[in-house]
N, C-alpha and C. Protein backbone atom coordinates (compact mmCIF):
# COMPACT_ATOMS: atom_id res chain seq x y z
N UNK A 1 21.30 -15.19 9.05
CA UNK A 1 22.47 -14.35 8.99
C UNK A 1 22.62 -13.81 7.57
N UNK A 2 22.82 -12.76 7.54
CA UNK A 2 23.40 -12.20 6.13
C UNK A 2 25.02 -11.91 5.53
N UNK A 3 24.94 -12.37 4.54
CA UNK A 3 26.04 -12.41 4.69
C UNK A 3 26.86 -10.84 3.56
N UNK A 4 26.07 -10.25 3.36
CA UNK A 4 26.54 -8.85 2.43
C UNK A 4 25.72 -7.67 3.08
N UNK A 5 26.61 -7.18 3.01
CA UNK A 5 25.95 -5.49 3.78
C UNK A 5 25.06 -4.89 2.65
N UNK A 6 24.99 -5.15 1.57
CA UNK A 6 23.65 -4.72 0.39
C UNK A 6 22.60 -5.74 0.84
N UNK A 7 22.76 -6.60 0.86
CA UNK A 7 21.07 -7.22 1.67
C UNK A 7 20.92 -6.51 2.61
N UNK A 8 21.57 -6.64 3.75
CA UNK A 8 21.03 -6.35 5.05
C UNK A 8 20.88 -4.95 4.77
N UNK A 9 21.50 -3.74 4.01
CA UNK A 9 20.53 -2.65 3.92
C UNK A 9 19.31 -2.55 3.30
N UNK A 10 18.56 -3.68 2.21
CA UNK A 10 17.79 -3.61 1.89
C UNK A 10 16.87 -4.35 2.56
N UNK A 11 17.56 -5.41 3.07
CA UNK A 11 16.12 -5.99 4.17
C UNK A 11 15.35 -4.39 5.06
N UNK A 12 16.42 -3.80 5.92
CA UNK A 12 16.44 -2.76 6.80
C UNK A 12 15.45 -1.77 6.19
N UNK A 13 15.86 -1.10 4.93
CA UNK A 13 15.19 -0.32 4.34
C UNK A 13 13.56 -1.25 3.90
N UNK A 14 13.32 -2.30 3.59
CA UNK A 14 12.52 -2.63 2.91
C UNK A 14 11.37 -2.69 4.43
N UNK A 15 11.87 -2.94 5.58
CA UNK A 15 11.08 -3.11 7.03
C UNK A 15 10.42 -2.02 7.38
N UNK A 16 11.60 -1.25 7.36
CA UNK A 16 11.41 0.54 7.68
C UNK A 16 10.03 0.99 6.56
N UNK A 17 10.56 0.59 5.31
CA UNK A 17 9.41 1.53 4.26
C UNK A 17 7.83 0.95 4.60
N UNK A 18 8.02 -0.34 4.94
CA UNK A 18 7.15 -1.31 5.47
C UNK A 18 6.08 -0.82 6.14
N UNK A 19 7.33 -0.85 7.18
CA UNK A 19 5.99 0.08 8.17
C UNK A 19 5.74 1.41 8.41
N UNK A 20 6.45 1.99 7.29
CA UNK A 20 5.71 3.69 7.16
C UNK A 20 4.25 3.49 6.37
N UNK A 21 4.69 2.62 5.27
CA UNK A 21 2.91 1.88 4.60
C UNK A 21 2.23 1.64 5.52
N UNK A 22 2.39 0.96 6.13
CA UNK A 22 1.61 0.07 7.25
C UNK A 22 0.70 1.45 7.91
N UNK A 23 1.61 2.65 8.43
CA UNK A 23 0.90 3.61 8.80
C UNK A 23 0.35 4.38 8.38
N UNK A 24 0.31 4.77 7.30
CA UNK A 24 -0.10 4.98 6.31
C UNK A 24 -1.47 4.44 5.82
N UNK A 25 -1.20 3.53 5.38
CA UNK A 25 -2.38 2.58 5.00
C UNK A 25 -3.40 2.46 6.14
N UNK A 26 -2.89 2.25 7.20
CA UNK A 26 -4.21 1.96 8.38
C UNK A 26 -4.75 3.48 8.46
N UNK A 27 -4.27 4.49 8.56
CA UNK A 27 -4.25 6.43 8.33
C UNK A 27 -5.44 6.04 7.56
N UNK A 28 -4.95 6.25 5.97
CA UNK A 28 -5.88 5.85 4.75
C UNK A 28 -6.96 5.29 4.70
N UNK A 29 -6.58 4.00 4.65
CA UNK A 29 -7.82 2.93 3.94
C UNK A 29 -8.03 2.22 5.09
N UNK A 30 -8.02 1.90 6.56
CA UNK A 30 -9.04 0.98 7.50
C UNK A 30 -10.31 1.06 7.59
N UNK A 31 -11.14 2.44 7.25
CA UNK A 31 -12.17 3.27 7.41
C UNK A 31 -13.02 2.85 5.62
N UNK A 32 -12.21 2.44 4.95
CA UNK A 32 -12.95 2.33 3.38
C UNK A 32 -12.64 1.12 3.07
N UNK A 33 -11.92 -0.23 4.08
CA UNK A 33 -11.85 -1.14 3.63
C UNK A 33 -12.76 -1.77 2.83
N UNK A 34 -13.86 -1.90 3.27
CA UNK A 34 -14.90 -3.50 3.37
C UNK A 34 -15.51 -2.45 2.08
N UNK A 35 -16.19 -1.10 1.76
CA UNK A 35 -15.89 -0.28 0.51
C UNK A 35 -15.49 -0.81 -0.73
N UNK A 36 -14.04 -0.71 -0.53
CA UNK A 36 -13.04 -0.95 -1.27
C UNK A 36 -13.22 -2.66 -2.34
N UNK A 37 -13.31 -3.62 -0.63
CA UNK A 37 -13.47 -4.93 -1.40
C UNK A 37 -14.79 -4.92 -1.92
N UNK A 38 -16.21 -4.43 -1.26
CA UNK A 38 -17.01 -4.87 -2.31
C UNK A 38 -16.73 -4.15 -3.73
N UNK A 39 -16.34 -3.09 -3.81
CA UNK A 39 -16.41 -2.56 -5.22
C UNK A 39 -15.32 -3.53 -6.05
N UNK A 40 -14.36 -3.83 -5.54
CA UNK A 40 -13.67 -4.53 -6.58
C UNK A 40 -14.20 -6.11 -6.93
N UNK A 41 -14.86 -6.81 -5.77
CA UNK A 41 -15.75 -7.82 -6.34
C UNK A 41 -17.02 -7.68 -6.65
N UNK A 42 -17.45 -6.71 -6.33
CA UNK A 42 -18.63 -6.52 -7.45
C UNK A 42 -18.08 -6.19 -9.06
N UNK A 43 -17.06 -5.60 -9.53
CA UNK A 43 -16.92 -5.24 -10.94
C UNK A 43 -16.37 -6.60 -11.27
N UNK A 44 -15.73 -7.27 -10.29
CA UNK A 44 -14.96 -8.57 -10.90
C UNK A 44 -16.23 -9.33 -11.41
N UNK A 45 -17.18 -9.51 -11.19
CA UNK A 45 -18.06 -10.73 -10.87
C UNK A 45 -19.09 -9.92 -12.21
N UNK A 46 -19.39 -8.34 -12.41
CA UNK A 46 -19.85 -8.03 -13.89
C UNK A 46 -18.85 -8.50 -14.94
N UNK A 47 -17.68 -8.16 -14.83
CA UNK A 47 -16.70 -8.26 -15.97
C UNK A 47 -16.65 -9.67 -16.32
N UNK A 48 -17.30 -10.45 -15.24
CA UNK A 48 -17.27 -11.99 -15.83
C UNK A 48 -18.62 -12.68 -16.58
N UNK A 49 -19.69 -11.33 -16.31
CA UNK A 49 -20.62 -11.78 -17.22
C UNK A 49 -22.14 -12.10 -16.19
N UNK A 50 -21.86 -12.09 -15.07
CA UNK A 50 -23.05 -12.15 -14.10
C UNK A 50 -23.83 -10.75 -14.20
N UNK A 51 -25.17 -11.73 -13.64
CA UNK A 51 -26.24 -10.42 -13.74
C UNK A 51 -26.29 -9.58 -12.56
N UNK A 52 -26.81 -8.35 -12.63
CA UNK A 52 -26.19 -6.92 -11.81
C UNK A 52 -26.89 -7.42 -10.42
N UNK A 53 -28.09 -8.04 -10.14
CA UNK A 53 -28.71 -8.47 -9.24
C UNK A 53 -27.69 -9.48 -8.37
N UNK A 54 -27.61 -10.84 -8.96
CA UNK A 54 -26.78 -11.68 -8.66
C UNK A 54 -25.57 -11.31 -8.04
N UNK A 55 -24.86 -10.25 -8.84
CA UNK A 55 -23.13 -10.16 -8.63
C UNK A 55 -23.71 -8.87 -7.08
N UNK A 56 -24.60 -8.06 -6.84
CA UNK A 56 -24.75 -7.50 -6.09
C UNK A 56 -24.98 -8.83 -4.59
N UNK A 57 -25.96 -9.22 -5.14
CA UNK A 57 -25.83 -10.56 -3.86
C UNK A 57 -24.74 -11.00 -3.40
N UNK A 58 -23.82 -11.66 -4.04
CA UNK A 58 -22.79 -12.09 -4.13
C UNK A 58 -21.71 -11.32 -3.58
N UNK A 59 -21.62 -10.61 -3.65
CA UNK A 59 -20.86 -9.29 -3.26
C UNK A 59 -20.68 -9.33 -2.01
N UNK A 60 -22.24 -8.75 -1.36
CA UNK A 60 -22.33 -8.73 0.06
C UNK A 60 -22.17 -9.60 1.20
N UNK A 61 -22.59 -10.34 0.19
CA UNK A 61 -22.45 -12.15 1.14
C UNK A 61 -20.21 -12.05 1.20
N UNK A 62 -19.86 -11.69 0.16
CA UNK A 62 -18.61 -11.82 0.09
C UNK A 62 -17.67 -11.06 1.28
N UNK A 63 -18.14 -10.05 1.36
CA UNK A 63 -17.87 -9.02 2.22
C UNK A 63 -18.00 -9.52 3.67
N UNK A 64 -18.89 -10.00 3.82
CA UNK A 64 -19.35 -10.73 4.82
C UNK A 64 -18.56 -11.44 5.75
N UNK A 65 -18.23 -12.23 4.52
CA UNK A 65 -17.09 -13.84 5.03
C UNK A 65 -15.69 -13.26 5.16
N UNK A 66 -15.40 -12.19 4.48
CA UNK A 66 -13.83 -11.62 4.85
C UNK A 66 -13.46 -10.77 5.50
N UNK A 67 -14.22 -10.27 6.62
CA UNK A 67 -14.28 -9.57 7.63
C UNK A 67 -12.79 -9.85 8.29
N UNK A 68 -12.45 -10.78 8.66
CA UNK A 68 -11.16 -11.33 9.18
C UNK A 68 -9.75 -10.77 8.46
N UNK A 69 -10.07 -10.21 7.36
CA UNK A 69 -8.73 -10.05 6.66
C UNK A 69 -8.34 -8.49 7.36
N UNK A 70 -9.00 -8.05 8.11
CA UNK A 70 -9.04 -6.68 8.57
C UNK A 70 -7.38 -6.65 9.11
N UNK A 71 -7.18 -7.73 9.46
CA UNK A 71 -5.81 -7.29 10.56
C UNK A 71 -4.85 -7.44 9.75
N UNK A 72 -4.80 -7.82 8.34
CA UNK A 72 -3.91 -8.12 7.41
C UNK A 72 -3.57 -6.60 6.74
N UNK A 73 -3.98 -5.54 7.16
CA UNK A 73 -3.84 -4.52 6.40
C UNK A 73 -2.88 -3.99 7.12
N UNK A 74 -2.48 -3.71 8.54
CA UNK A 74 -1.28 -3.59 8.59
C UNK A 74 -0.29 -4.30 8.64
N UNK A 75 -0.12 -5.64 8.34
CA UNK A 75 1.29 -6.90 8.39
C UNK A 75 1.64 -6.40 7.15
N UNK A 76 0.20 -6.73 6.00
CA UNK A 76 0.99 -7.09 4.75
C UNK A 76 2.07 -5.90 3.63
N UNK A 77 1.89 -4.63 3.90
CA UNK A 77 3.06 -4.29 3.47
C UNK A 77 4.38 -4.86 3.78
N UNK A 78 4.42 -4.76 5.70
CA UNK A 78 5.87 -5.26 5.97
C UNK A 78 5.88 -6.60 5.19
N UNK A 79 5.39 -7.46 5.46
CA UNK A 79 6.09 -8.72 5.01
C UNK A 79 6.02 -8.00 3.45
N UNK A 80 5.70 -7.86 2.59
CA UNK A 80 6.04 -7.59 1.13
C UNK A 80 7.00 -7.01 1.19
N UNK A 81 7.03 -5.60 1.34
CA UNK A 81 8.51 -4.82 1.34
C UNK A 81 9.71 -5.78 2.20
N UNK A 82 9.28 -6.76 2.96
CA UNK A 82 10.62 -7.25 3.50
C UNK A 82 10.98 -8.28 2.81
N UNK A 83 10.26 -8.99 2.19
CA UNK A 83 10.35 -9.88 0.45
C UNK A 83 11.45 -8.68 -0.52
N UNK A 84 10.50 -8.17 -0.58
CA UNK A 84 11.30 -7.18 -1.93
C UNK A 84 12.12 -6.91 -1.60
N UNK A 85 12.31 -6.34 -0.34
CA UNK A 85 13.85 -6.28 -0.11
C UNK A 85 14.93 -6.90 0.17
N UNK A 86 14.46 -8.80 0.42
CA UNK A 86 15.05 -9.67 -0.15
C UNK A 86 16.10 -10.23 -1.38
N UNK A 87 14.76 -9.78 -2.02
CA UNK A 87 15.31 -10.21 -3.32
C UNK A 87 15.88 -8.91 -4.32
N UNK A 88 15.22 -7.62 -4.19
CA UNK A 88 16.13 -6.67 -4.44
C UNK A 88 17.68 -6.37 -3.69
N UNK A 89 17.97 -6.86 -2.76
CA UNK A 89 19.13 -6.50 -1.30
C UNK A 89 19.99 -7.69 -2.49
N UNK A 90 19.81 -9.12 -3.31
CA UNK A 90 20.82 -9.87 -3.55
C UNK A 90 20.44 -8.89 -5.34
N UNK A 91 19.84 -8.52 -5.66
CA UNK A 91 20.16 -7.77 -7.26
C UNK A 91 21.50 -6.14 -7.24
N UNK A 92 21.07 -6.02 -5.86
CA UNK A 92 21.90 -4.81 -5.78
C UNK A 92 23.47 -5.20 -5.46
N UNK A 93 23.51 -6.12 -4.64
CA UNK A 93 24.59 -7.09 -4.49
C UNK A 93 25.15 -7.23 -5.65
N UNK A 94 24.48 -7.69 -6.63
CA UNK A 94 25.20 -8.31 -8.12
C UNK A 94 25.66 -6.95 -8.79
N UNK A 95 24.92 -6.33 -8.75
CA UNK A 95 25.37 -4.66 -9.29
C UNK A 95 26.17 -4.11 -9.02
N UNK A 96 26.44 -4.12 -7.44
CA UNK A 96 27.57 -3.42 -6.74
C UNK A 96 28.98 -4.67 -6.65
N UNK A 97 28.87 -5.43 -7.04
CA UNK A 97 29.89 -6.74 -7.09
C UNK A 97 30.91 -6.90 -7.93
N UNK A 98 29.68 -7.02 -9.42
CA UNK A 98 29.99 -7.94 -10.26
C UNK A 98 29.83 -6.63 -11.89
N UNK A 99 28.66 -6.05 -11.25
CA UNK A 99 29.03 -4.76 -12.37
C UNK A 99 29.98 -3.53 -11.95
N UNK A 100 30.40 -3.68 -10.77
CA UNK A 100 31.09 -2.71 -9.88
C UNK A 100 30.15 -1.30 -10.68
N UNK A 101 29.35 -1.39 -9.89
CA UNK A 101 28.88 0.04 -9.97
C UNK A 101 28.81 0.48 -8.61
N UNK A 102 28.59 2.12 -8.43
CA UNK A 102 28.88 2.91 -7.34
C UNK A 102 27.29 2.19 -6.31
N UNK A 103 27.73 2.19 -5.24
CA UNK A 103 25.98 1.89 -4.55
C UNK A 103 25.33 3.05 -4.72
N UNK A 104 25.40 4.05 -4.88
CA UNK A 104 24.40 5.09 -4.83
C UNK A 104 23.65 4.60 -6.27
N UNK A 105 24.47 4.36 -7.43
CA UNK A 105 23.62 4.35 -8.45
C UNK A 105 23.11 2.79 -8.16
N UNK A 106 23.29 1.53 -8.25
CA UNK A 106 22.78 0.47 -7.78
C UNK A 106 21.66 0.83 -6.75
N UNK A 107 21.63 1.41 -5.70
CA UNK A 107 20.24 1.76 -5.25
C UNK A 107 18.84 2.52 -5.73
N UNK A 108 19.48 3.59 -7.06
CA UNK A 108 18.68 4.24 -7.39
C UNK A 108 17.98 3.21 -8.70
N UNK A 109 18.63 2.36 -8.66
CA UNK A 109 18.58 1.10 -9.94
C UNK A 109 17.20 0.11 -9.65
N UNK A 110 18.00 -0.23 -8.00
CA UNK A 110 16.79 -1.11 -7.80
C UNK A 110 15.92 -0.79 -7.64
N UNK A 111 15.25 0.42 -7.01
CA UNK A 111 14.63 1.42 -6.23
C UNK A 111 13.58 2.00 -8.11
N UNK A 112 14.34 2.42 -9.08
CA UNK A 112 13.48 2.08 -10.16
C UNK A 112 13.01 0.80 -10.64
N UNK A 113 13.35 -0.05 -10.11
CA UNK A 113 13.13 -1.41 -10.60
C UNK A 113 12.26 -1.45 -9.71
N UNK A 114 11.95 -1.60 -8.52
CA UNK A 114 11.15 -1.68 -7.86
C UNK A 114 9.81 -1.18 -7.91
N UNK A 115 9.74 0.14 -8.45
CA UNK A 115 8.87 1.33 -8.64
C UNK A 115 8.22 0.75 -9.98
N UNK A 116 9.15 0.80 -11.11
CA UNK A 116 8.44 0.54 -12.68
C UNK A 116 8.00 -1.15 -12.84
N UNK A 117 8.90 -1.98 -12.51
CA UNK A 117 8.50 -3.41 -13.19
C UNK A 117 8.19 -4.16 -12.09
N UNK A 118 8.25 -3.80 -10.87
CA UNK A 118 7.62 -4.67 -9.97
C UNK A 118 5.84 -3.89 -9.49
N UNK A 119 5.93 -2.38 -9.76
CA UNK A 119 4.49 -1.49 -9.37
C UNK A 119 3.88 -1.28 -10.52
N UNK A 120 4.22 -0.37 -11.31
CA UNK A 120 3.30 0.29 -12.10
C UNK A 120 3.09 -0.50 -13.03
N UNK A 121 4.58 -1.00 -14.25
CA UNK A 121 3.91 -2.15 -14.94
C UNK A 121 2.85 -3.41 -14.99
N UNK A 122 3.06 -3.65 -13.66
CA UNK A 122 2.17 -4.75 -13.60
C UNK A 122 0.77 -4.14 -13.25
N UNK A 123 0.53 -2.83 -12.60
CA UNK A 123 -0.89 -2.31 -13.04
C UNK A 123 -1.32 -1.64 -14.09
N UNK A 124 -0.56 -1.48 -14.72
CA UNK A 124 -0.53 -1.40 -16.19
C UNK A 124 -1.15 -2.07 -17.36
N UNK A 125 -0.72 -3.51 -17.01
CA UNK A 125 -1.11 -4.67 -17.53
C UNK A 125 -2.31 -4.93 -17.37
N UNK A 126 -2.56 -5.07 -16.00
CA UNK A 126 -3.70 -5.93 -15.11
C UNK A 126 -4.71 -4.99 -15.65
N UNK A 127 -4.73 -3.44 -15.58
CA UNK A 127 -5.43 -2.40 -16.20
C UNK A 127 -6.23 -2.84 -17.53
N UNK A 128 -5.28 -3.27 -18.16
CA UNK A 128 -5.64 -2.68 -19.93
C UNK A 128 -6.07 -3.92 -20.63
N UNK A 129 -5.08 -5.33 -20.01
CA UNK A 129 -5.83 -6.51 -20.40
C UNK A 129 -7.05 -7.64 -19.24
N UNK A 130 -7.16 -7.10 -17.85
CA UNK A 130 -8.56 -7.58 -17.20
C UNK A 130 -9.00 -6.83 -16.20
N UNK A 131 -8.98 -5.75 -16.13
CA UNK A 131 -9.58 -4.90 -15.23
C UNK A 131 -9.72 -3.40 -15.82
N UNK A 132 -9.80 -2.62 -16.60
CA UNK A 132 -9.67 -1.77 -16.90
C UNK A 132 -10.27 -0.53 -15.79
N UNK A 133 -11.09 -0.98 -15.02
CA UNK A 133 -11.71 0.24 -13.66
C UNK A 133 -10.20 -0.12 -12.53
N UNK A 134 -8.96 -1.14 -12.84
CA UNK A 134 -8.89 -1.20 -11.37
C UNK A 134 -8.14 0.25 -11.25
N UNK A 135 -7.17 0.78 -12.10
CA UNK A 135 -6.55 2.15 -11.66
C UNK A 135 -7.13 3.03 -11.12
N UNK A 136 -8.68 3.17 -11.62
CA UNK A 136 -9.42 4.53 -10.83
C UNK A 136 -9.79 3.79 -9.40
N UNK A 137 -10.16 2.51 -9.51
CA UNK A 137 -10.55 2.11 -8.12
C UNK A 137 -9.32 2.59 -7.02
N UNK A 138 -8.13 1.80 -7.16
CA UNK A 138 -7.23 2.19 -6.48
C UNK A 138 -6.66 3.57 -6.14
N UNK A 139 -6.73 4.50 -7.16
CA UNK A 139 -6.70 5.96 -7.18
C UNK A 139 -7.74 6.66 -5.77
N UNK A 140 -9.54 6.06 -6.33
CA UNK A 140 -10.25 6.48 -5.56
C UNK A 140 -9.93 6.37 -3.84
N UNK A 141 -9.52 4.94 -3.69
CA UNK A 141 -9.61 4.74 -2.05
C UNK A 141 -8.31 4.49 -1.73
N UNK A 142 -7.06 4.62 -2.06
CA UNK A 142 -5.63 4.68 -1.69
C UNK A 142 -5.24 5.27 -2.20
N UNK A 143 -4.96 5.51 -3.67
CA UNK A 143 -4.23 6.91 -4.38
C UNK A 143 -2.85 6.60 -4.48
N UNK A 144 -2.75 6.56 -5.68
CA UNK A 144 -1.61 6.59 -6.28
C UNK A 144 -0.59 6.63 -6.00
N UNK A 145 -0.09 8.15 -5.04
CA UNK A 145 0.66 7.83 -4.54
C UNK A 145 1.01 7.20 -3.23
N UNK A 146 0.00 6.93 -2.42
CA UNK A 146 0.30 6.27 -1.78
C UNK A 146 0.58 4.76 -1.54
N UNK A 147 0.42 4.33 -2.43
CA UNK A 147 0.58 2.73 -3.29
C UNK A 147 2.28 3.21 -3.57
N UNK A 148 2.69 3.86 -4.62
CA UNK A 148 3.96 4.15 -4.80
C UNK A 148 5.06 4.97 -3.31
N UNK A 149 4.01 5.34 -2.61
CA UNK A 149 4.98 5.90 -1.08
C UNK A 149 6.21 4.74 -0.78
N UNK A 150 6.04 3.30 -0.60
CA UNK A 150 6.54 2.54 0.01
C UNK A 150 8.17 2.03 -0.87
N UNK A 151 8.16 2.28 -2.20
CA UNK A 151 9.03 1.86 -2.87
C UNK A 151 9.55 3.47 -3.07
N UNK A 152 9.54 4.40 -3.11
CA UNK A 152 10.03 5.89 -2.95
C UNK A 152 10.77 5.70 -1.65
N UNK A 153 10.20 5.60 -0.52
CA UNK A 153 10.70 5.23 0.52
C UNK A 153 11.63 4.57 0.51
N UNK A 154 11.85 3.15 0.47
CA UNK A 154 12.34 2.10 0.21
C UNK A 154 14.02 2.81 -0.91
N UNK A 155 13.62 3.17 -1.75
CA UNK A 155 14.82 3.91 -2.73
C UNK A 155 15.57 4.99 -1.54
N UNK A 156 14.54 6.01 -1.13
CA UNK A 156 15.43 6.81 -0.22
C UNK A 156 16.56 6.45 0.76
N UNK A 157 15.51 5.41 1.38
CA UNK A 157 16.29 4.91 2.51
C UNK A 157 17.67 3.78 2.17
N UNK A 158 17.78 3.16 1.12
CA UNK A 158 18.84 2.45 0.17
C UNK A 158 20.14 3.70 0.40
N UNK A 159 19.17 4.71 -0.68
CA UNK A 159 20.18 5.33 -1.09
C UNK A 159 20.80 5.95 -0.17
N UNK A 160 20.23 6.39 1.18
CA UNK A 160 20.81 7.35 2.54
C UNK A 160 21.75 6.20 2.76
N UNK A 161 21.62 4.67 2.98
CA UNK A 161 22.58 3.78 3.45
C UNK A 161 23.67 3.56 3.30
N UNK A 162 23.64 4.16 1.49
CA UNK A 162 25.03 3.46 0.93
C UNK A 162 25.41 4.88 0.50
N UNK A 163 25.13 6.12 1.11
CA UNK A 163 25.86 7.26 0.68
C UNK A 163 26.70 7.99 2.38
N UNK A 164 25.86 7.85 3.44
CA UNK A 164 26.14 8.71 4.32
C UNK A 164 26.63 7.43 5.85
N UNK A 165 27.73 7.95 6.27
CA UNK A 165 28.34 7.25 7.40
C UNK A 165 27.19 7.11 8.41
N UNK A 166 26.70 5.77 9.22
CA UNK A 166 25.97 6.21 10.07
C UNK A 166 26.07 5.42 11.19
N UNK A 167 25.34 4.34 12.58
CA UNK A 167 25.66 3.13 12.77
C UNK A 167 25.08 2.11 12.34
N UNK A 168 24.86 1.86 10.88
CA UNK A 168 23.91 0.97 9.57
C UNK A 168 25.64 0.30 9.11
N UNK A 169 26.41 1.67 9.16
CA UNK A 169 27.86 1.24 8.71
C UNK A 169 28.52 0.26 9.10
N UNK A 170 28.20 0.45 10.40
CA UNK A 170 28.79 -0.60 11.89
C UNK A 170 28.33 -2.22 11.34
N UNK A 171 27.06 -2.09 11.20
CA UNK A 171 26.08 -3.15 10.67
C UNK A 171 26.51 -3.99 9.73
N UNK A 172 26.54 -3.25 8.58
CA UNK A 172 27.22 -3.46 7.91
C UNK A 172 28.21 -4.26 6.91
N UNK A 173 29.22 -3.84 8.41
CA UNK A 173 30.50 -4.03 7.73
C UNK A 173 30.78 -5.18 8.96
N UNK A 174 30.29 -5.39 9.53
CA UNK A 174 30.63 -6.57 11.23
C UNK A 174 30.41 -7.72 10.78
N UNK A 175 31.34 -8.65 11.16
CA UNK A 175 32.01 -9.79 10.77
C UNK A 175 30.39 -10.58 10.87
N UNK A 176 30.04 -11.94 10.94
CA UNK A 176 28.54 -13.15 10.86
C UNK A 176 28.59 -12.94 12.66
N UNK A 177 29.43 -13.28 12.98
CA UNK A 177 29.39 -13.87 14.39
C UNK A 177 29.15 -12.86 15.45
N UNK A 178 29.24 -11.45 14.93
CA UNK A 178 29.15 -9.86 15.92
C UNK A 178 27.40 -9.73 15.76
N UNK A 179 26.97 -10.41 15.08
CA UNK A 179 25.60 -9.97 14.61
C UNK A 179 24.59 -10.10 16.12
């Protein structure tokens, strides 16, 4: 049960953006998966100092054994975005509470928070201090923006919640026990 209408719009929104990724992503990248992973464990396995022969072996054999993760490409946005929108749904809460700020700006808050220090910063990082190929990798076979689609999303749909009357309102605003 929830008990604040800023979670439960961000759970909502975070499901929804979820599975626009989800479609998205299977659209995209199902077709360049197994691609995708060998190139990033093959550079992992040079950058650690193995020889080009070896880490090529290794690779394939790798590829091999994770065939199974195939069906994980459409869950795992939703469950992430429905995390994030967890724990973003109780930050916006505190914003709209306790800093009494307007929800429109509290959504556009978390919704950058979401975007800069939970996305880009941290590929930022991962970039410059142990991967320096992963940005073009990811560019090459998902693209940029479509990595960032889900938290754009995710902001839109916040912000449509807590600006425009709809039956989300109903939702809402209904007592634990109407749920």
């Amino acid at each position: 049960m929830v008990e604040s209408k800023q979670i439960l719009y961000s759970l909502a929104a975070g499901i929804i953006a979820g599975v626009i990724a989800s479609i998205i992503l299977l659209v995209k990248f199902s077709g360049v998966f197994d691609e995708f992973m060998y190139e990033i464990i093959y550079r992992q396995l040079l950058s650690a100092g193995l020889p080009e022969e070896k880490a090529l072996e290794i690779a394939n054999t790798s590829i091999q054994e994770i065939k199974w993760v195939h069906w994980l490409i459409p869950i795992g946005p939703i469950i992430n975005m429905l995390f994030l929108g967890a724990i973003l749904g109780v930050f916006l809460d505190f914003l709209i509470k306790r800093l009494s700020l307007k929800p429109y700006i509290a959504s556009i808050l978390a919704g950058l928070i979401l975007i800069f220090l939970l996305q880009l910063i941290p590929m930022l990082i991962i970039s410059k201090l142990y991967a320096p190929w992963l940005i073009e990798l990811l560019d090459k076979y998902i693209g940029i923006a479509t990595i960032l689609a889900p938290s754009i999303i995710y902001t839109i749909i916040l912000i449509l919640f807590n600006t425009i009357e709809g039956p989300w309102t109903k939702w809402g605003e209904a007592k634990p026990e109407t749920y």
